[in-house]
PDB file of N, CA and C in Angstrom:
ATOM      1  N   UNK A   1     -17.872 -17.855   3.735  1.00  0.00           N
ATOM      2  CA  UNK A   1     -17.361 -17.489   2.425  1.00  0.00           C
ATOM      3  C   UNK A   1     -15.923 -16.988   2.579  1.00  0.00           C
ATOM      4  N   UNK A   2     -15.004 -17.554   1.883  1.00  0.00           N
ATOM      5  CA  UNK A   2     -13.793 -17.371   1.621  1.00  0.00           C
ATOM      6  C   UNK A   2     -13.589 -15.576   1.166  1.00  0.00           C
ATOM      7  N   UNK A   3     -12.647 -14.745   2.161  1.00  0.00           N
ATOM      8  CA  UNK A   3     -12.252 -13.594   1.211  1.00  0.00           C
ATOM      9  C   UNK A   3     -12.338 -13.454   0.164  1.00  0.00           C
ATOM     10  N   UNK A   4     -11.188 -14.378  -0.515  1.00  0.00           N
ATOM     11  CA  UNK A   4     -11.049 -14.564  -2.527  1.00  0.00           C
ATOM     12  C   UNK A   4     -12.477 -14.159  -3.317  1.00  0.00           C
ATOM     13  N   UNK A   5     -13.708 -15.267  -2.539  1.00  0.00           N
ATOM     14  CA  UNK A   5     -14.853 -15.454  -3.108  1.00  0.00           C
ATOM     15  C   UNK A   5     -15.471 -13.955  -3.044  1.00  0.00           C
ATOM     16  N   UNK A   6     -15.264 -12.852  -2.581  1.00  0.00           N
ATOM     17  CA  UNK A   6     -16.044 -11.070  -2.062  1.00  0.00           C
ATOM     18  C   UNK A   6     -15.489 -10.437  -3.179  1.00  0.00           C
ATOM     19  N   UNK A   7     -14.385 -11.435  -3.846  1.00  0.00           N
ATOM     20  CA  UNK A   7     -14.272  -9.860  -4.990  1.00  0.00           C
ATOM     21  C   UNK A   7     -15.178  -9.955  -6.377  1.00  0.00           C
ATOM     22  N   UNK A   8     -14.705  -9.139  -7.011  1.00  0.00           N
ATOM     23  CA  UNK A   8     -16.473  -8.263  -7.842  1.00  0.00           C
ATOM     24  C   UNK A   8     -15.598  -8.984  -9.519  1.00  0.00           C
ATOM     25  N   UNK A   9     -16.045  -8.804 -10.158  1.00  0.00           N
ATOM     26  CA  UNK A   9     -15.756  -9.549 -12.056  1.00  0.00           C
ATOM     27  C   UNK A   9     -14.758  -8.450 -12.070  1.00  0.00           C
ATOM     28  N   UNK A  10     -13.898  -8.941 -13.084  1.00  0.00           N
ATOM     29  CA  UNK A  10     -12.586  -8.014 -13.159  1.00  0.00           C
ATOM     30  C   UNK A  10     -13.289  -6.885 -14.028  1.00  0.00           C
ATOM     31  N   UNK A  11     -14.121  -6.385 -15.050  1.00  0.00           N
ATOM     32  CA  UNK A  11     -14.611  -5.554 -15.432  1.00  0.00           C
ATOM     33  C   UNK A  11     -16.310  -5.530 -15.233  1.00  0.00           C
ATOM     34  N   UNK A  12     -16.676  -3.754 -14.379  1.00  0.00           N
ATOM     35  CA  UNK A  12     -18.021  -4.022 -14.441  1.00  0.00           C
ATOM     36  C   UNK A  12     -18.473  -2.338 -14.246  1.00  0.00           C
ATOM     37  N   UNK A  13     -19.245  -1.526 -14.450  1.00  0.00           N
ATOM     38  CA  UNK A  13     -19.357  -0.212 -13.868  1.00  0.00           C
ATOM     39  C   UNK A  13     -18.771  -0.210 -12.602  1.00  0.00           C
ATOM     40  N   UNK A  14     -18.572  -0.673 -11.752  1.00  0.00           N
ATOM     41  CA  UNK A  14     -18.577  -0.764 -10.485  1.00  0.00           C
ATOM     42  C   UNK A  14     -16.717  -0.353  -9.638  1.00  0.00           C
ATOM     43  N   UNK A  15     -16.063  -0.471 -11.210  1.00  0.00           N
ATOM     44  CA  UNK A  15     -14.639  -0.505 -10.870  1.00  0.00           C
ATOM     45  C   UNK A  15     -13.893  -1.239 -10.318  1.00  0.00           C
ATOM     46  N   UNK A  16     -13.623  -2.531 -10.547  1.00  0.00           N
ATOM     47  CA  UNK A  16     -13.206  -3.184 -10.014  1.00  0.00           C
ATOM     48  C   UNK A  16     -11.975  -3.896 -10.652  1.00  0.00           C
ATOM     49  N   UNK A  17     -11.123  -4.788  -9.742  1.00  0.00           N
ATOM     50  CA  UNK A  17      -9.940  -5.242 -11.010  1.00  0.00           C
ATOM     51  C   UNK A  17      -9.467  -6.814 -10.077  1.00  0.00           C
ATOM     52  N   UNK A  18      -9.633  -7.925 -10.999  1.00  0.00           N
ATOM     53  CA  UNK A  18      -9.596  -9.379 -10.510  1.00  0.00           C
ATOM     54  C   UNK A  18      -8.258  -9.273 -10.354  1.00  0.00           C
ATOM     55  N   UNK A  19      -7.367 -10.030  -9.472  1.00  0.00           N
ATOM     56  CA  UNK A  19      -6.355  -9.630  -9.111  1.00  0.00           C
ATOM     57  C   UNK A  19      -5.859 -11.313  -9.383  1.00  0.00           C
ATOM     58  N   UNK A  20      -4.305 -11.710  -9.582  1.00  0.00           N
ATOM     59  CA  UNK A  20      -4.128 -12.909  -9.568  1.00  0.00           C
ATOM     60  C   UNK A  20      -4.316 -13.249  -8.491  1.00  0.00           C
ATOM     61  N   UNK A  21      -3.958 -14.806  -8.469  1.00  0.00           N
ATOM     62  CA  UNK A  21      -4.064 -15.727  -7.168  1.00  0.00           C
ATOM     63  C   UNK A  21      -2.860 -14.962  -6.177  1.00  0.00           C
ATOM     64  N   UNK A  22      -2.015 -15.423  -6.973  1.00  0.00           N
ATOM     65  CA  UNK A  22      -0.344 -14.438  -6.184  1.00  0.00           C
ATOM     66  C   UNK A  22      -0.692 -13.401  -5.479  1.00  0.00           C
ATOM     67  N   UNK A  23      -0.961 -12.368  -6.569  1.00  0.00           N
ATOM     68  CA  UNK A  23      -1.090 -11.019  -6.066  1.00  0.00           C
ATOM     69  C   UNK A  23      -2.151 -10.702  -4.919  1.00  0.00           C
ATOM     70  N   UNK A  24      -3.268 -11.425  -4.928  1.00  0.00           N
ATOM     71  CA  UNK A  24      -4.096 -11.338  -3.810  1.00  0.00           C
ATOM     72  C   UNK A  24      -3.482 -12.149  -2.609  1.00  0.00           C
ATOM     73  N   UNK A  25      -2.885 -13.171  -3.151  1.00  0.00           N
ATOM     74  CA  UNK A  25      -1.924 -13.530  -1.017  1.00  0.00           C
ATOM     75  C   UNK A  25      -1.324 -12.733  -0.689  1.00  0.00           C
ATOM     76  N   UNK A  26      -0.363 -12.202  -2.102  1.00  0.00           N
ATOM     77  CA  UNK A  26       0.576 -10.836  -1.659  1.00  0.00           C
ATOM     78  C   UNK A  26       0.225  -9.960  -0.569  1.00  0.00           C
ATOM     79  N   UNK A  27      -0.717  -9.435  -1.291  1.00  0.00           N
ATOM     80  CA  UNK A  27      -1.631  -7.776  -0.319  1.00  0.00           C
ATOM     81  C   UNK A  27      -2.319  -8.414   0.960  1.00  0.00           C
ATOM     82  N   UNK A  28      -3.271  -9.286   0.809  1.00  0.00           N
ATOM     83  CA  UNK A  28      -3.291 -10.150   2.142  1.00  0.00           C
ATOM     84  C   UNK A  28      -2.639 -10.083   2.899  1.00  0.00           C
ATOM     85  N   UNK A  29      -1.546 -11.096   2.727  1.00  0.00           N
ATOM     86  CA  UNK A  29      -0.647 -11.195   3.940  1.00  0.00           C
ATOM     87  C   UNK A  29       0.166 -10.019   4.309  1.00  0.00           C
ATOM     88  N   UNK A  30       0.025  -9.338   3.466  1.00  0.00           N
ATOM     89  CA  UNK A  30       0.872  -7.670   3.840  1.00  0.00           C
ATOM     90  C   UNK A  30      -0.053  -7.207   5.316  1.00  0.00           C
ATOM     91  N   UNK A  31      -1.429  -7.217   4.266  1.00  0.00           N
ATOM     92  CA  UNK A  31      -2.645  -6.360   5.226  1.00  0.00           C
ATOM     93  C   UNK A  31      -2.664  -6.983   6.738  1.00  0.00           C
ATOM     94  N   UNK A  32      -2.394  -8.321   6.905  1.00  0.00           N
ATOM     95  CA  UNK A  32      -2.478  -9.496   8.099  1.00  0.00           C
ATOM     96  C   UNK A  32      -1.396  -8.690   8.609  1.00  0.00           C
ATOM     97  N   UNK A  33      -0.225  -8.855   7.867  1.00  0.00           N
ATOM     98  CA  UNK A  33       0.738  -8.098   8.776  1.00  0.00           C
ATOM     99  C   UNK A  33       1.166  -7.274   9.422  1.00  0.00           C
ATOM    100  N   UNK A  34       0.106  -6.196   8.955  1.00  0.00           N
ATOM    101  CA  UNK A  34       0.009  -4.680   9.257  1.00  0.00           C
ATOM    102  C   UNK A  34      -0.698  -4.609  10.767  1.00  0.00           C
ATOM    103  N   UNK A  35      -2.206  -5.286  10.119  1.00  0.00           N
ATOM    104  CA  UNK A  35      -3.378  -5.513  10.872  1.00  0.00           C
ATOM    105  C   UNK A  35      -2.789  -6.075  12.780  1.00  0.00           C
ATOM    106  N   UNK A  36      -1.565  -7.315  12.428  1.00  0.00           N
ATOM    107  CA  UNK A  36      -1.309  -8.146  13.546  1.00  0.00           C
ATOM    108  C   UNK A  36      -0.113  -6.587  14.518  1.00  0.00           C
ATOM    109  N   UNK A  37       0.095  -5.725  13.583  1.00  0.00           N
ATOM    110  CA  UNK A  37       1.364  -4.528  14.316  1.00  0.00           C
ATOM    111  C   UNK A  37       0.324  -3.593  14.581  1.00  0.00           C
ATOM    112  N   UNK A  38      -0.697  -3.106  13.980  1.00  0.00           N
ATOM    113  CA  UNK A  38      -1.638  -2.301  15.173  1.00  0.00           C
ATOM    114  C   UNK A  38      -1.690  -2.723  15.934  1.00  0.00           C
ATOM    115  N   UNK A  39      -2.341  -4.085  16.213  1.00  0.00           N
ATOM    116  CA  UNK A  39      -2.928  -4.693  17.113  1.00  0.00           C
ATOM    117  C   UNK A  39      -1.918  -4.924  18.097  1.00  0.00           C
ATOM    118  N   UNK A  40      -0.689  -5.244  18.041  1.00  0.00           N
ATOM    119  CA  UNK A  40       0.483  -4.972  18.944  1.00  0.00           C
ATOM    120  C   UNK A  40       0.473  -3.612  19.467  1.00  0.00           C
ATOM    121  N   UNK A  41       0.686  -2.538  18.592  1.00  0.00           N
ATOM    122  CA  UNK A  41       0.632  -1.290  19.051  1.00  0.00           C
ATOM    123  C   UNK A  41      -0.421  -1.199  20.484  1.00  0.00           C
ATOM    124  N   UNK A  42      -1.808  -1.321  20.218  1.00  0.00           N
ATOM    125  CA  UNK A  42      -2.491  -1.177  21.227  1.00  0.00           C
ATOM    126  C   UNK A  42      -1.961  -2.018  22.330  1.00  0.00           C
ATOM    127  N   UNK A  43      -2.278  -3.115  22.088  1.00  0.00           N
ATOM    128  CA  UNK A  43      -1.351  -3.735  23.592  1.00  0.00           C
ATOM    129  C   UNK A  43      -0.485  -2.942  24.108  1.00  0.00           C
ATOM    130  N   UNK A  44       1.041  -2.423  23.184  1.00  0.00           N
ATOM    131  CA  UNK A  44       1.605  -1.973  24.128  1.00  0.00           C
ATOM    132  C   UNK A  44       1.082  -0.658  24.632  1.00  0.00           C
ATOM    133  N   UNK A  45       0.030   0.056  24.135  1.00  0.00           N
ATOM    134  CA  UNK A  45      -0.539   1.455  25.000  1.00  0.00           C
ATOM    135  C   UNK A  45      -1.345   0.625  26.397  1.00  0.00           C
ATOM    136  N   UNK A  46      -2.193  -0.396  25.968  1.00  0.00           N
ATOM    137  CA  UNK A  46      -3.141  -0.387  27.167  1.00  0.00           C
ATOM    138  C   UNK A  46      -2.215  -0.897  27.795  1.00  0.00           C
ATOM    139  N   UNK A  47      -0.377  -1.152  27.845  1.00  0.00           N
ATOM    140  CA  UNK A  47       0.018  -2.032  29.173  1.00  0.00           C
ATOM    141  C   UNK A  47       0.877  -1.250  29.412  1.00  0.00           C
ATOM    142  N   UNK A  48       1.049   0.016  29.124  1.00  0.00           N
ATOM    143  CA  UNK A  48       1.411   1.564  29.572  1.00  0.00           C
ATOM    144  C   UNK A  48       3.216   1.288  29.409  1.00  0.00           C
ATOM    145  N   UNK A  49       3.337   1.000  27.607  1.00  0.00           N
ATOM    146  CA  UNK A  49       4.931   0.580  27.148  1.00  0.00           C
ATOM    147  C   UNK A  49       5.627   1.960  27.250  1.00  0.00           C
ATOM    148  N   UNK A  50       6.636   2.154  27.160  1.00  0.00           N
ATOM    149  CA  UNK A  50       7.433   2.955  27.235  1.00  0.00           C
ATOM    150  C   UNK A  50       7.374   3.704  25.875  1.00  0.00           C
ATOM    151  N   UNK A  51       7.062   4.880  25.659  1.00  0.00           N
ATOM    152  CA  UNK A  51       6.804   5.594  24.556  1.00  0.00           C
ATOM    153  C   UNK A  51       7.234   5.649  23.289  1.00  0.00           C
ATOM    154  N   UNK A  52       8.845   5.328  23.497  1.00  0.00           N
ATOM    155  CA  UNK A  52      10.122   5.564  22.627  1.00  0.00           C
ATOM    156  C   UNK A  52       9.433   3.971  21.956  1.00  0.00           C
ATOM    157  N   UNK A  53       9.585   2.673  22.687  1.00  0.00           N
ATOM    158  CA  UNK A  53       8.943   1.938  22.361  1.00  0.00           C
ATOM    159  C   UNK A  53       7.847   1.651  21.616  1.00  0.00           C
ATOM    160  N   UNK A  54       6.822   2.083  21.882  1.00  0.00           N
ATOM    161  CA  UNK A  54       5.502   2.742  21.058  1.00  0.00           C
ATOM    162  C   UNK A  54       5.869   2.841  19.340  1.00  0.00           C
ATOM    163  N   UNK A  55       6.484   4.268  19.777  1.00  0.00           N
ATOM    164  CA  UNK A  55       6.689   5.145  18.334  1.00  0.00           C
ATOM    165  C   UNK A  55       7.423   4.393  17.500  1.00  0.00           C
ATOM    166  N   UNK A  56       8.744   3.225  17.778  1.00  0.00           N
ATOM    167  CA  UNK A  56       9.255   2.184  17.240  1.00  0.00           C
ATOM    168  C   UNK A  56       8.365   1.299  16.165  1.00  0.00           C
ATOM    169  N   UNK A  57       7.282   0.732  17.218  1.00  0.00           N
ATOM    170  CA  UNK A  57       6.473  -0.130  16.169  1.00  0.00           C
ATOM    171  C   UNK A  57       5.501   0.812  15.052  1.00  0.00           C
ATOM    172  N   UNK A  58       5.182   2.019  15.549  1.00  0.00           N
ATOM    173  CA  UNK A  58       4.439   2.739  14.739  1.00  0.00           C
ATOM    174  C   UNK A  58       5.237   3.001  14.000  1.00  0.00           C
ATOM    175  N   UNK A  59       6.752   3.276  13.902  1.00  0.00           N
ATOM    176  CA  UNK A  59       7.322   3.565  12.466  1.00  0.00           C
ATOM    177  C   UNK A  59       7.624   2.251  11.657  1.00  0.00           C
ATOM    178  N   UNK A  60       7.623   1.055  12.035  1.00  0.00           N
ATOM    179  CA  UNK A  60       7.487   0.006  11.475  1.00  0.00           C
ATOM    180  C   UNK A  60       5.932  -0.736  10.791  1.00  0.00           C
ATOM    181  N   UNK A  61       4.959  -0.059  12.072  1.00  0.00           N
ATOM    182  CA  UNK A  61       3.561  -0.085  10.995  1.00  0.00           C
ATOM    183  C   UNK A  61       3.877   1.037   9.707  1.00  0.00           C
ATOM    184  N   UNK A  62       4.273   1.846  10.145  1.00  0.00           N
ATOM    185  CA  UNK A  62       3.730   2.845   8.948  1.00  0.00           C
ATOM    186  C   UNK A  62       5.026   2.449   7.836  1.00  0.00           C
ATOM    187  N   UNK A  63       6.126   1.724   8.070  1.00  0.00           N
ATOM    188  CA  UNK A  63       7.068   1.225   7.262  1.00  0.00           C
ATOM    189  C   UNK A  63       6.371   0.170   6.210  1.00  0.00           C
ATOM    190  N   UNK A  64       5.623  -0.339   6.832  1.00  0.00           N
ATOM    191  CA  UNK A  64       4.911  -1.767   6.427  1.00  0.00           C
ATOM    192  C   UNK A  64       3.466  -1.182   5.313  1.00  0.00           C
ATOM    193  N   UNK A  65       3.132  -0.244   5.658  1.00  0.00           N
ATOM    194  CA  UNK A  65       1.752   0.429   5.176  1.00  0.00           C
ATOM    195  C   UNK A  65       2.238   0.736   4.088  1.00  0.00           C
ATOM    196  N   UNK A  66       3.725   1.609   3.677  1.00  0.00           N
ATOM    197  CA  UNK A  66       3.802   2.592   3.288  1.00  0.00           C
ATOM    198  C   UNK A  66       4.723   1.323   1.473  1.00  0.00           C
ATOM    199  N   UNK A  67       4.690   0.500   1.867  1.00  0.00           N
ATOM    200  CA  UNK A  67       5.223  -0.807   1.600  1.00  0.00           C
ATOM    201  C   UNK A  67       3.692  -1.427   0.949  1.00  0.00           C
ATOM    202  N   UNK A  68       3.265  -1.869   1.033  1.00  0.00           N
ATOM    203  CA  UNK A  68       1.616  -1.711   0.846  1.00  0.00           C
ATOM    204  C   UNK A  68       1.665  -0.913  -0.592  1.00  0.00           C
ATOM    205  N   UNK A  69       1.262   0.389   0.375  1.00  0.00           N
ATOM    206  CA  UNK A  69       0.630   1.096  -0.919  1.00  0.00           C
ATOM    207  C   UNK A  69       1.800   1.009  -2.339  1.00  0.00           C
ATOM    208  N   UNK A  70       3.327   1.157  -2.026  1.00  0.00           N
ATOM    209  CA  UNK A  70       4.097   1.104  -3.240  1.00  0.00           C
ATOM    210  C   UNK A  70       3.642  -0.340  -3.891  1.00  0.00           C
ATOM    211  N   UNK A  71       3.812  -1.455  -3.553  1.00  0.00           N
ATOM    212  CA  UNK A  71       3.419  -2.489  -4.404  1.00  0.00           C
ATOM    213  C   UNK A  71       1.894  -2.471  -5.118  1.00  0.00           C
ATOM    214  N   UNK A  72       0.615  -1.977  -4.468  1.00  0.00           N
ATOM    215  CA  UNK A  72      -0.390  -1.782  -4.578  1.00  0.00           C
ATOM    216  C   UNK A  72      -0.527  -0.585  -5.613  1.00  0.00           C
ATOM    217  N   UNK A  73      -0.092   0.543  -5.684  1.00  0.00           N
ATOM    218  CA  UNK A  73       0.195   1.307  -6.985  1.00  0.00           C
ATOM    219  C   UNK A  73       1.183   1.032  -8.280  1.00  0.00           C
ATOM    220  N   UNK A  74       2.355   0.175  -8.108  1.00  0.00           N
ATOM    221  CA  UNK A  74       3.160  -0.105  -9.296  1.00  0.00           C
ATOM    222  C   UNK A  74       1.866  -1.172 -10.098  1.00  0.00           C
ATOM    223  N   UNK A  75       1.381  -2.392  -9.570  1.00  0.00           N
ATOM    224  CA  UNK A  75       0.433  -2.670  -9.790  1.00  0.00           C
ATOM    225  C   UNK A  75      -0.495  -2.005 -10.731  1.00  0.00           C
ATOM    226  N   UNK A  76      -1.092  -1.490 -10.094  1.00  0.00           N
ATOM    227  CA  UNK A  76      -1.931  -0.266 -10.997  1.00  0.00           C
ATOM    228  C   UNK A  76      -1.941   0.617 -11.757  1.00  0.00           C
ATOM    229  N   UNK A  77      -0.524   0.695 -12.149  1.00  0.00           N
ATOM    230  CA  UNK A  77       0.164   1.605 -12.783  1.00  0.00           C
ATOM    231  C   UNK A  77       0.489   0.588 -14.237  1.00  0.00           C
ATOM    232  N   UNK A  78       1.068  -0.771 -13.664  1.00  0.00           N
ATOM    233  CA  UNK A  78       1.201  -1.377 -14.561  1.00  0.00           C
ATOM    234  C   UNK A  78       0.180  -2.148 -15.500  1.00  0.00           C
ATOM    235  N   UNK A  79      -0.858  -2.389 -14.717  1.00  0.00           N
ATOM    236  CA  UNK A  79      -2.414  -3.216 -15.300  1.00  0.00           C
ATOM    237  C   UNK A  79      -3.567  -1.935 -15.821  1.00  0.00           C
ATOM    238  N   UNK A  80      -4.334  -1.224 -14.797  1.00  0.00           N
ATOM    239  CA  UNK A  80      -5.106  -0.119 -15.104  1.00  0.00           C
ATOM    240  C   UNK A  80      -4.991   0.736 -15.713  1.00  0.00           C
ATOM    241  N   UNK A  81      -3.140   1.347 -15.397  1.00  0.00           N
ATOM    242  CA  UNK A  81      -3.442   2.891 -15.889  1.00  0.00           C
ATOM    243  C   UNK A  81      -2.667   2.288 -17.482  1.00  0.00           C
ATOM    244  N   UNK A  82      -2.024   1.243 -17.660  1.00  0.00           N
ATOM    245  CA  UNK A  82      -1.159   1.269 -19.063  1.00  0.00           C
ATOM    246  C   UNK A  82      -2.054   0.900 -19.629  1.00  0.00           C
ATOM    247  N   UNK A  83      -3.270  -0.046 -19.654  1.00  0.00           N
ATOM    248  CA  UNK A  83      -4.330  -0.279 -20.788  1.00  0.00           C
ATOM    249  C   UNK A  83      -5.220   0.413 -20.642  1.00  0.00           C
ATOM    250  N   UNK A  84      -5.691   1.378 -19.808  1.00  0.00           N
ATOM    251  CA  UNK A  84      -6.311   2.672 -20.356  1.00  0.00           C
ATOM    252  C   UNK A  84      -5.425   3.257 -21.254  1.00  0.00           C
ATOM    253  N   UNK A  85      -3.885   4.027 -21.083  1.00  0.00           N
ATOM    254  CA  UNK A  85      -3.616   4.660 -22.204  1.00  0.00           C
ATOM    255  C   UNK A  85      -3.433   3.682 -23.344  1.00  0.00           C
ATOM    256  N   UNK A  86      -2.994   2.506 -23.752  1.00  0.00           N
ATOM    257  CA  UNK A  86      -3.287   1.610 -24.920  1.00  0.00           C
ATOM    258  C   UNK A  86      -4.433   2.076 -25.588  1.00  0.00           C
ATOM    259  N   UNK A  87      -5.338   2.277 -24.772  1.00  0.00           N
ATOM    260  CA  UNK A  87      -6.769   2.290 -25.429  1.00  0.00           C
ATOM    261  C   UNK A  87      -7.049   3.859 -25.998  1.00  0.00           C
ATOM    262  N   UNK A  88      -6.158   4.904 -25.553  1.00  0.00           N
ATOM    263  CA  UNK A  88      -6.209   5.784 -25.846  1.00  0.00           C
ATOM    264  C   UNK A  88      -7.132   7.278 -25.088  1.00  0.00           C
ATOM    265  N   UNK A  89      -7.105   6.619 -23.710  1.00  0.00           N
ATOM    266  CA  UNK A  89      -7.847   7.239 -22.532  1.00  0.00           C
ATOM    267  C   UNK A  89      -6.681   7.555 -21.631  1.00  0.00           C
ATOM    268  N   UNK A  90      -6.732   8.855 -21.148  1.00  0.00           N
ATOM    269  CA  UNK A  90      -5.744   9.225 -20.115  1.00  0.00           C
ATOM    270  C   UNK A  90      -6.787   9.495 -18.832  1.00  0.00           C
ATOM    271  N   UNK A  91      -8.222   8.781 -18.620  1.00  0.00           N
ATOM    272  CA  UNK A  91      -8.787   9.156 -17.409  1.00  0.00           C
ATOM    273  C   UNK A  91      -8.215   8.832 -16.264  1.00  0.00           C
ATOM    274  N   UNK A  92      -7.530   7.582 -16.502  1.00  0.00           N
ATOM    275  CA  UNK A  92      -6.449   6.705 -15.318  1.00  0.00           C
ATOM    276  C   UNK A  92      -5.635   7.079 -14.935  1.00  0.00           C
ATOM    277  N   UNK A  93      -4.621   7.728 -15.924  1.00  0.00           N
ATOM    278  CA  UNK A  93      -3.932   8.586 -15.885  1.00  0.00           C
ATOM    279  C   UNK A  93      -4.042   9.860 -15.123  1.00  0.00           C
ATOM    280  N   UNK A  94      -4.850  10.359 -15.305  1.00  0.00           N
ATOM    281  CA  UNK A  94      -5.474  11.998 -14.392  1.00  0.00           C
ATOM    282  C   UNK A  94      -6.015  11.348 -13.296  1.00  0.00           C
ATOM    283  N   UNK A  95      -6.659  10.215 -13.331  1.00  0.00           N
ATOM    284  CA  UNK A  95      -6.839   9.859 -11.631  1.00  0.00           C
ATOM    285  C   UNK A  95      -5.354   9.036 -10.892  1.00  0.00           C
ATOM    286  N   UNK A  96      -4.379   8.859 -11.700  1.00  0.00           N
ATOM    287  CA  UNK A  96      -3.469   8.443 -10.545  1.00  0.00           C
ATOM    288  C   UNK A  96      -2.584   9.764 -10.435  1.00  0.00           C
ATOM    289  N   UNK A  97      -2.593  10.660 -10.908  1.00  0.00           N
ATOM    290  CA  UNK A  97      -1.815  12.243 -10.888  1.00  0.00           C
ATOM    291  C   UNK A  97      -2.901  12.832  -9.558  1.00  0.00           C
ATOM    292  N   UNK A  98      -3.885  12.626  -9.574  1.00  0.00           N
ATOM    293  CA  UNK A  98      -4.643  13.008  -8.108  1.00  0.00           C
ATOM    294  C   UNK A  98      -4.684  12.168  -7.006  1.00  0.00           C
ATOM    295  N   UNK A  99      -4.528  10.987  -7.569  1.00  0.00           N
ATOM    296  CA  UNK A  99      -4.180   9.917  -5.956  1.00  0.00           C
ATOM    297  C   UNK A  99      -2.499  10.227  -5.784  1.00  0.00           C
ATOM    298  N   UNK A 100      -1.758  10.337  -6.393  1.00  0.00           N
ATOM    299  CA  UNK A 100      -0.390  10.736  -5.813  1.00  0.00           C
ATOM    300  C   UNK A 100       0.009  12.133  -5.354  1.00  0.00           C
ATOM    301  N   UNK A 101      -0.766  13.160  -5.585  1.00  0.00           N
ATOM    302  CA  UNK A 101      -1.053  14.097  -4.662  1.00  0.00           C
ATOM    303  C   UNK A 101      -1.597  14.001  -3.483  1.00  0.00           C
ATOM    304  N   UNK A 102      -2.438  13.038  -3.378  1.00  0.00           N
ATOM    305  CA  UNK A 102      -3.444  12.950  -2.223  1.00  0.00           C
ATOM    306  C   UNK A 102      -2.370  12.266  -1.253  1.00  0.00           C
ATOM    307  N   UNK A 103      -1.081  10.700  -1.386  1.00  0.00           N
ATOM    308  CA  UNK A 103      -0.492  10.431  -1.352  1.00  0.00           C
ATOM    309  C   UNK A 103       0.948  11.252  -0.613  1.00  0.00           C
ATOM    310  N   UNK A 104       1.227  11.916  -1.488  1.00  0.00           N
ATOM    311  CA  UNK A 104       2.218  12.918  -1.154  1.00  0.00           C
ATOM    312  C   UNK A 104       1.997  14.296  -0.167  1.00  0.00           C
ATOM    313  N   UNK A 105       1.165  13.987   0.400  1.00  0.00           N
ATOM    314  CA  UNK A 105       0.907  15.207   1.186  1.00  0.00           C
ATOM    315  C   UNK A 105       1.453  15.207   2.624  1.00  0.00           C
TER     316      UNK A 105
END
């Protein structure tokens, strides 16, 4: 089964949100990209890299992560939390004021 095919109906109790075709290669290939710079990272620990080295790619994973989550929240900011308030619900709202605390720490 294809990734694409694991995600859930764009509305259901369950919380979920169908994402375009685009937008799901987007985050994909972000996540691949991230995924393929850990996985570098370790190599260079188990082949005993030079530290300064190390901490290089880890600020470029966490460059890449941190890259991630901004596209992954404007997103959500723009689809979830604006047609909750349309609708006249600020629950989205009060939950992205607690994920950007959680965020900002």
């Amino acid at each position: 089964m294809e990734e694409k095919d694991l995600q859930m109906p764009e509305t259901c109790c369950c919380r979920t949100r169908k994402r375009s075709e685009e937008e799901y290669k987007d985050l994909i290939n972000r996540l691949n990209r991230i995924e393929g710079q850990i996985r570098g990272i370790r190599g260079m620990v188990e082949k005993d890299a030079y530290c300064i080295d190390i901490l290089s790619q880890v600020a470029a994973a966490s460059g890449a992560l941190n890259s991630f989550t901004k596209v992954l929240l404007s997103s959500h900011i723009r689809t979830c939390v604006a047609e909750d308030v349309r609708e006249g619900s600020e629950e989205k709202l009060d939950e992205l004021v607690r994920t950007l605390q959680k965020l900002m720490k």
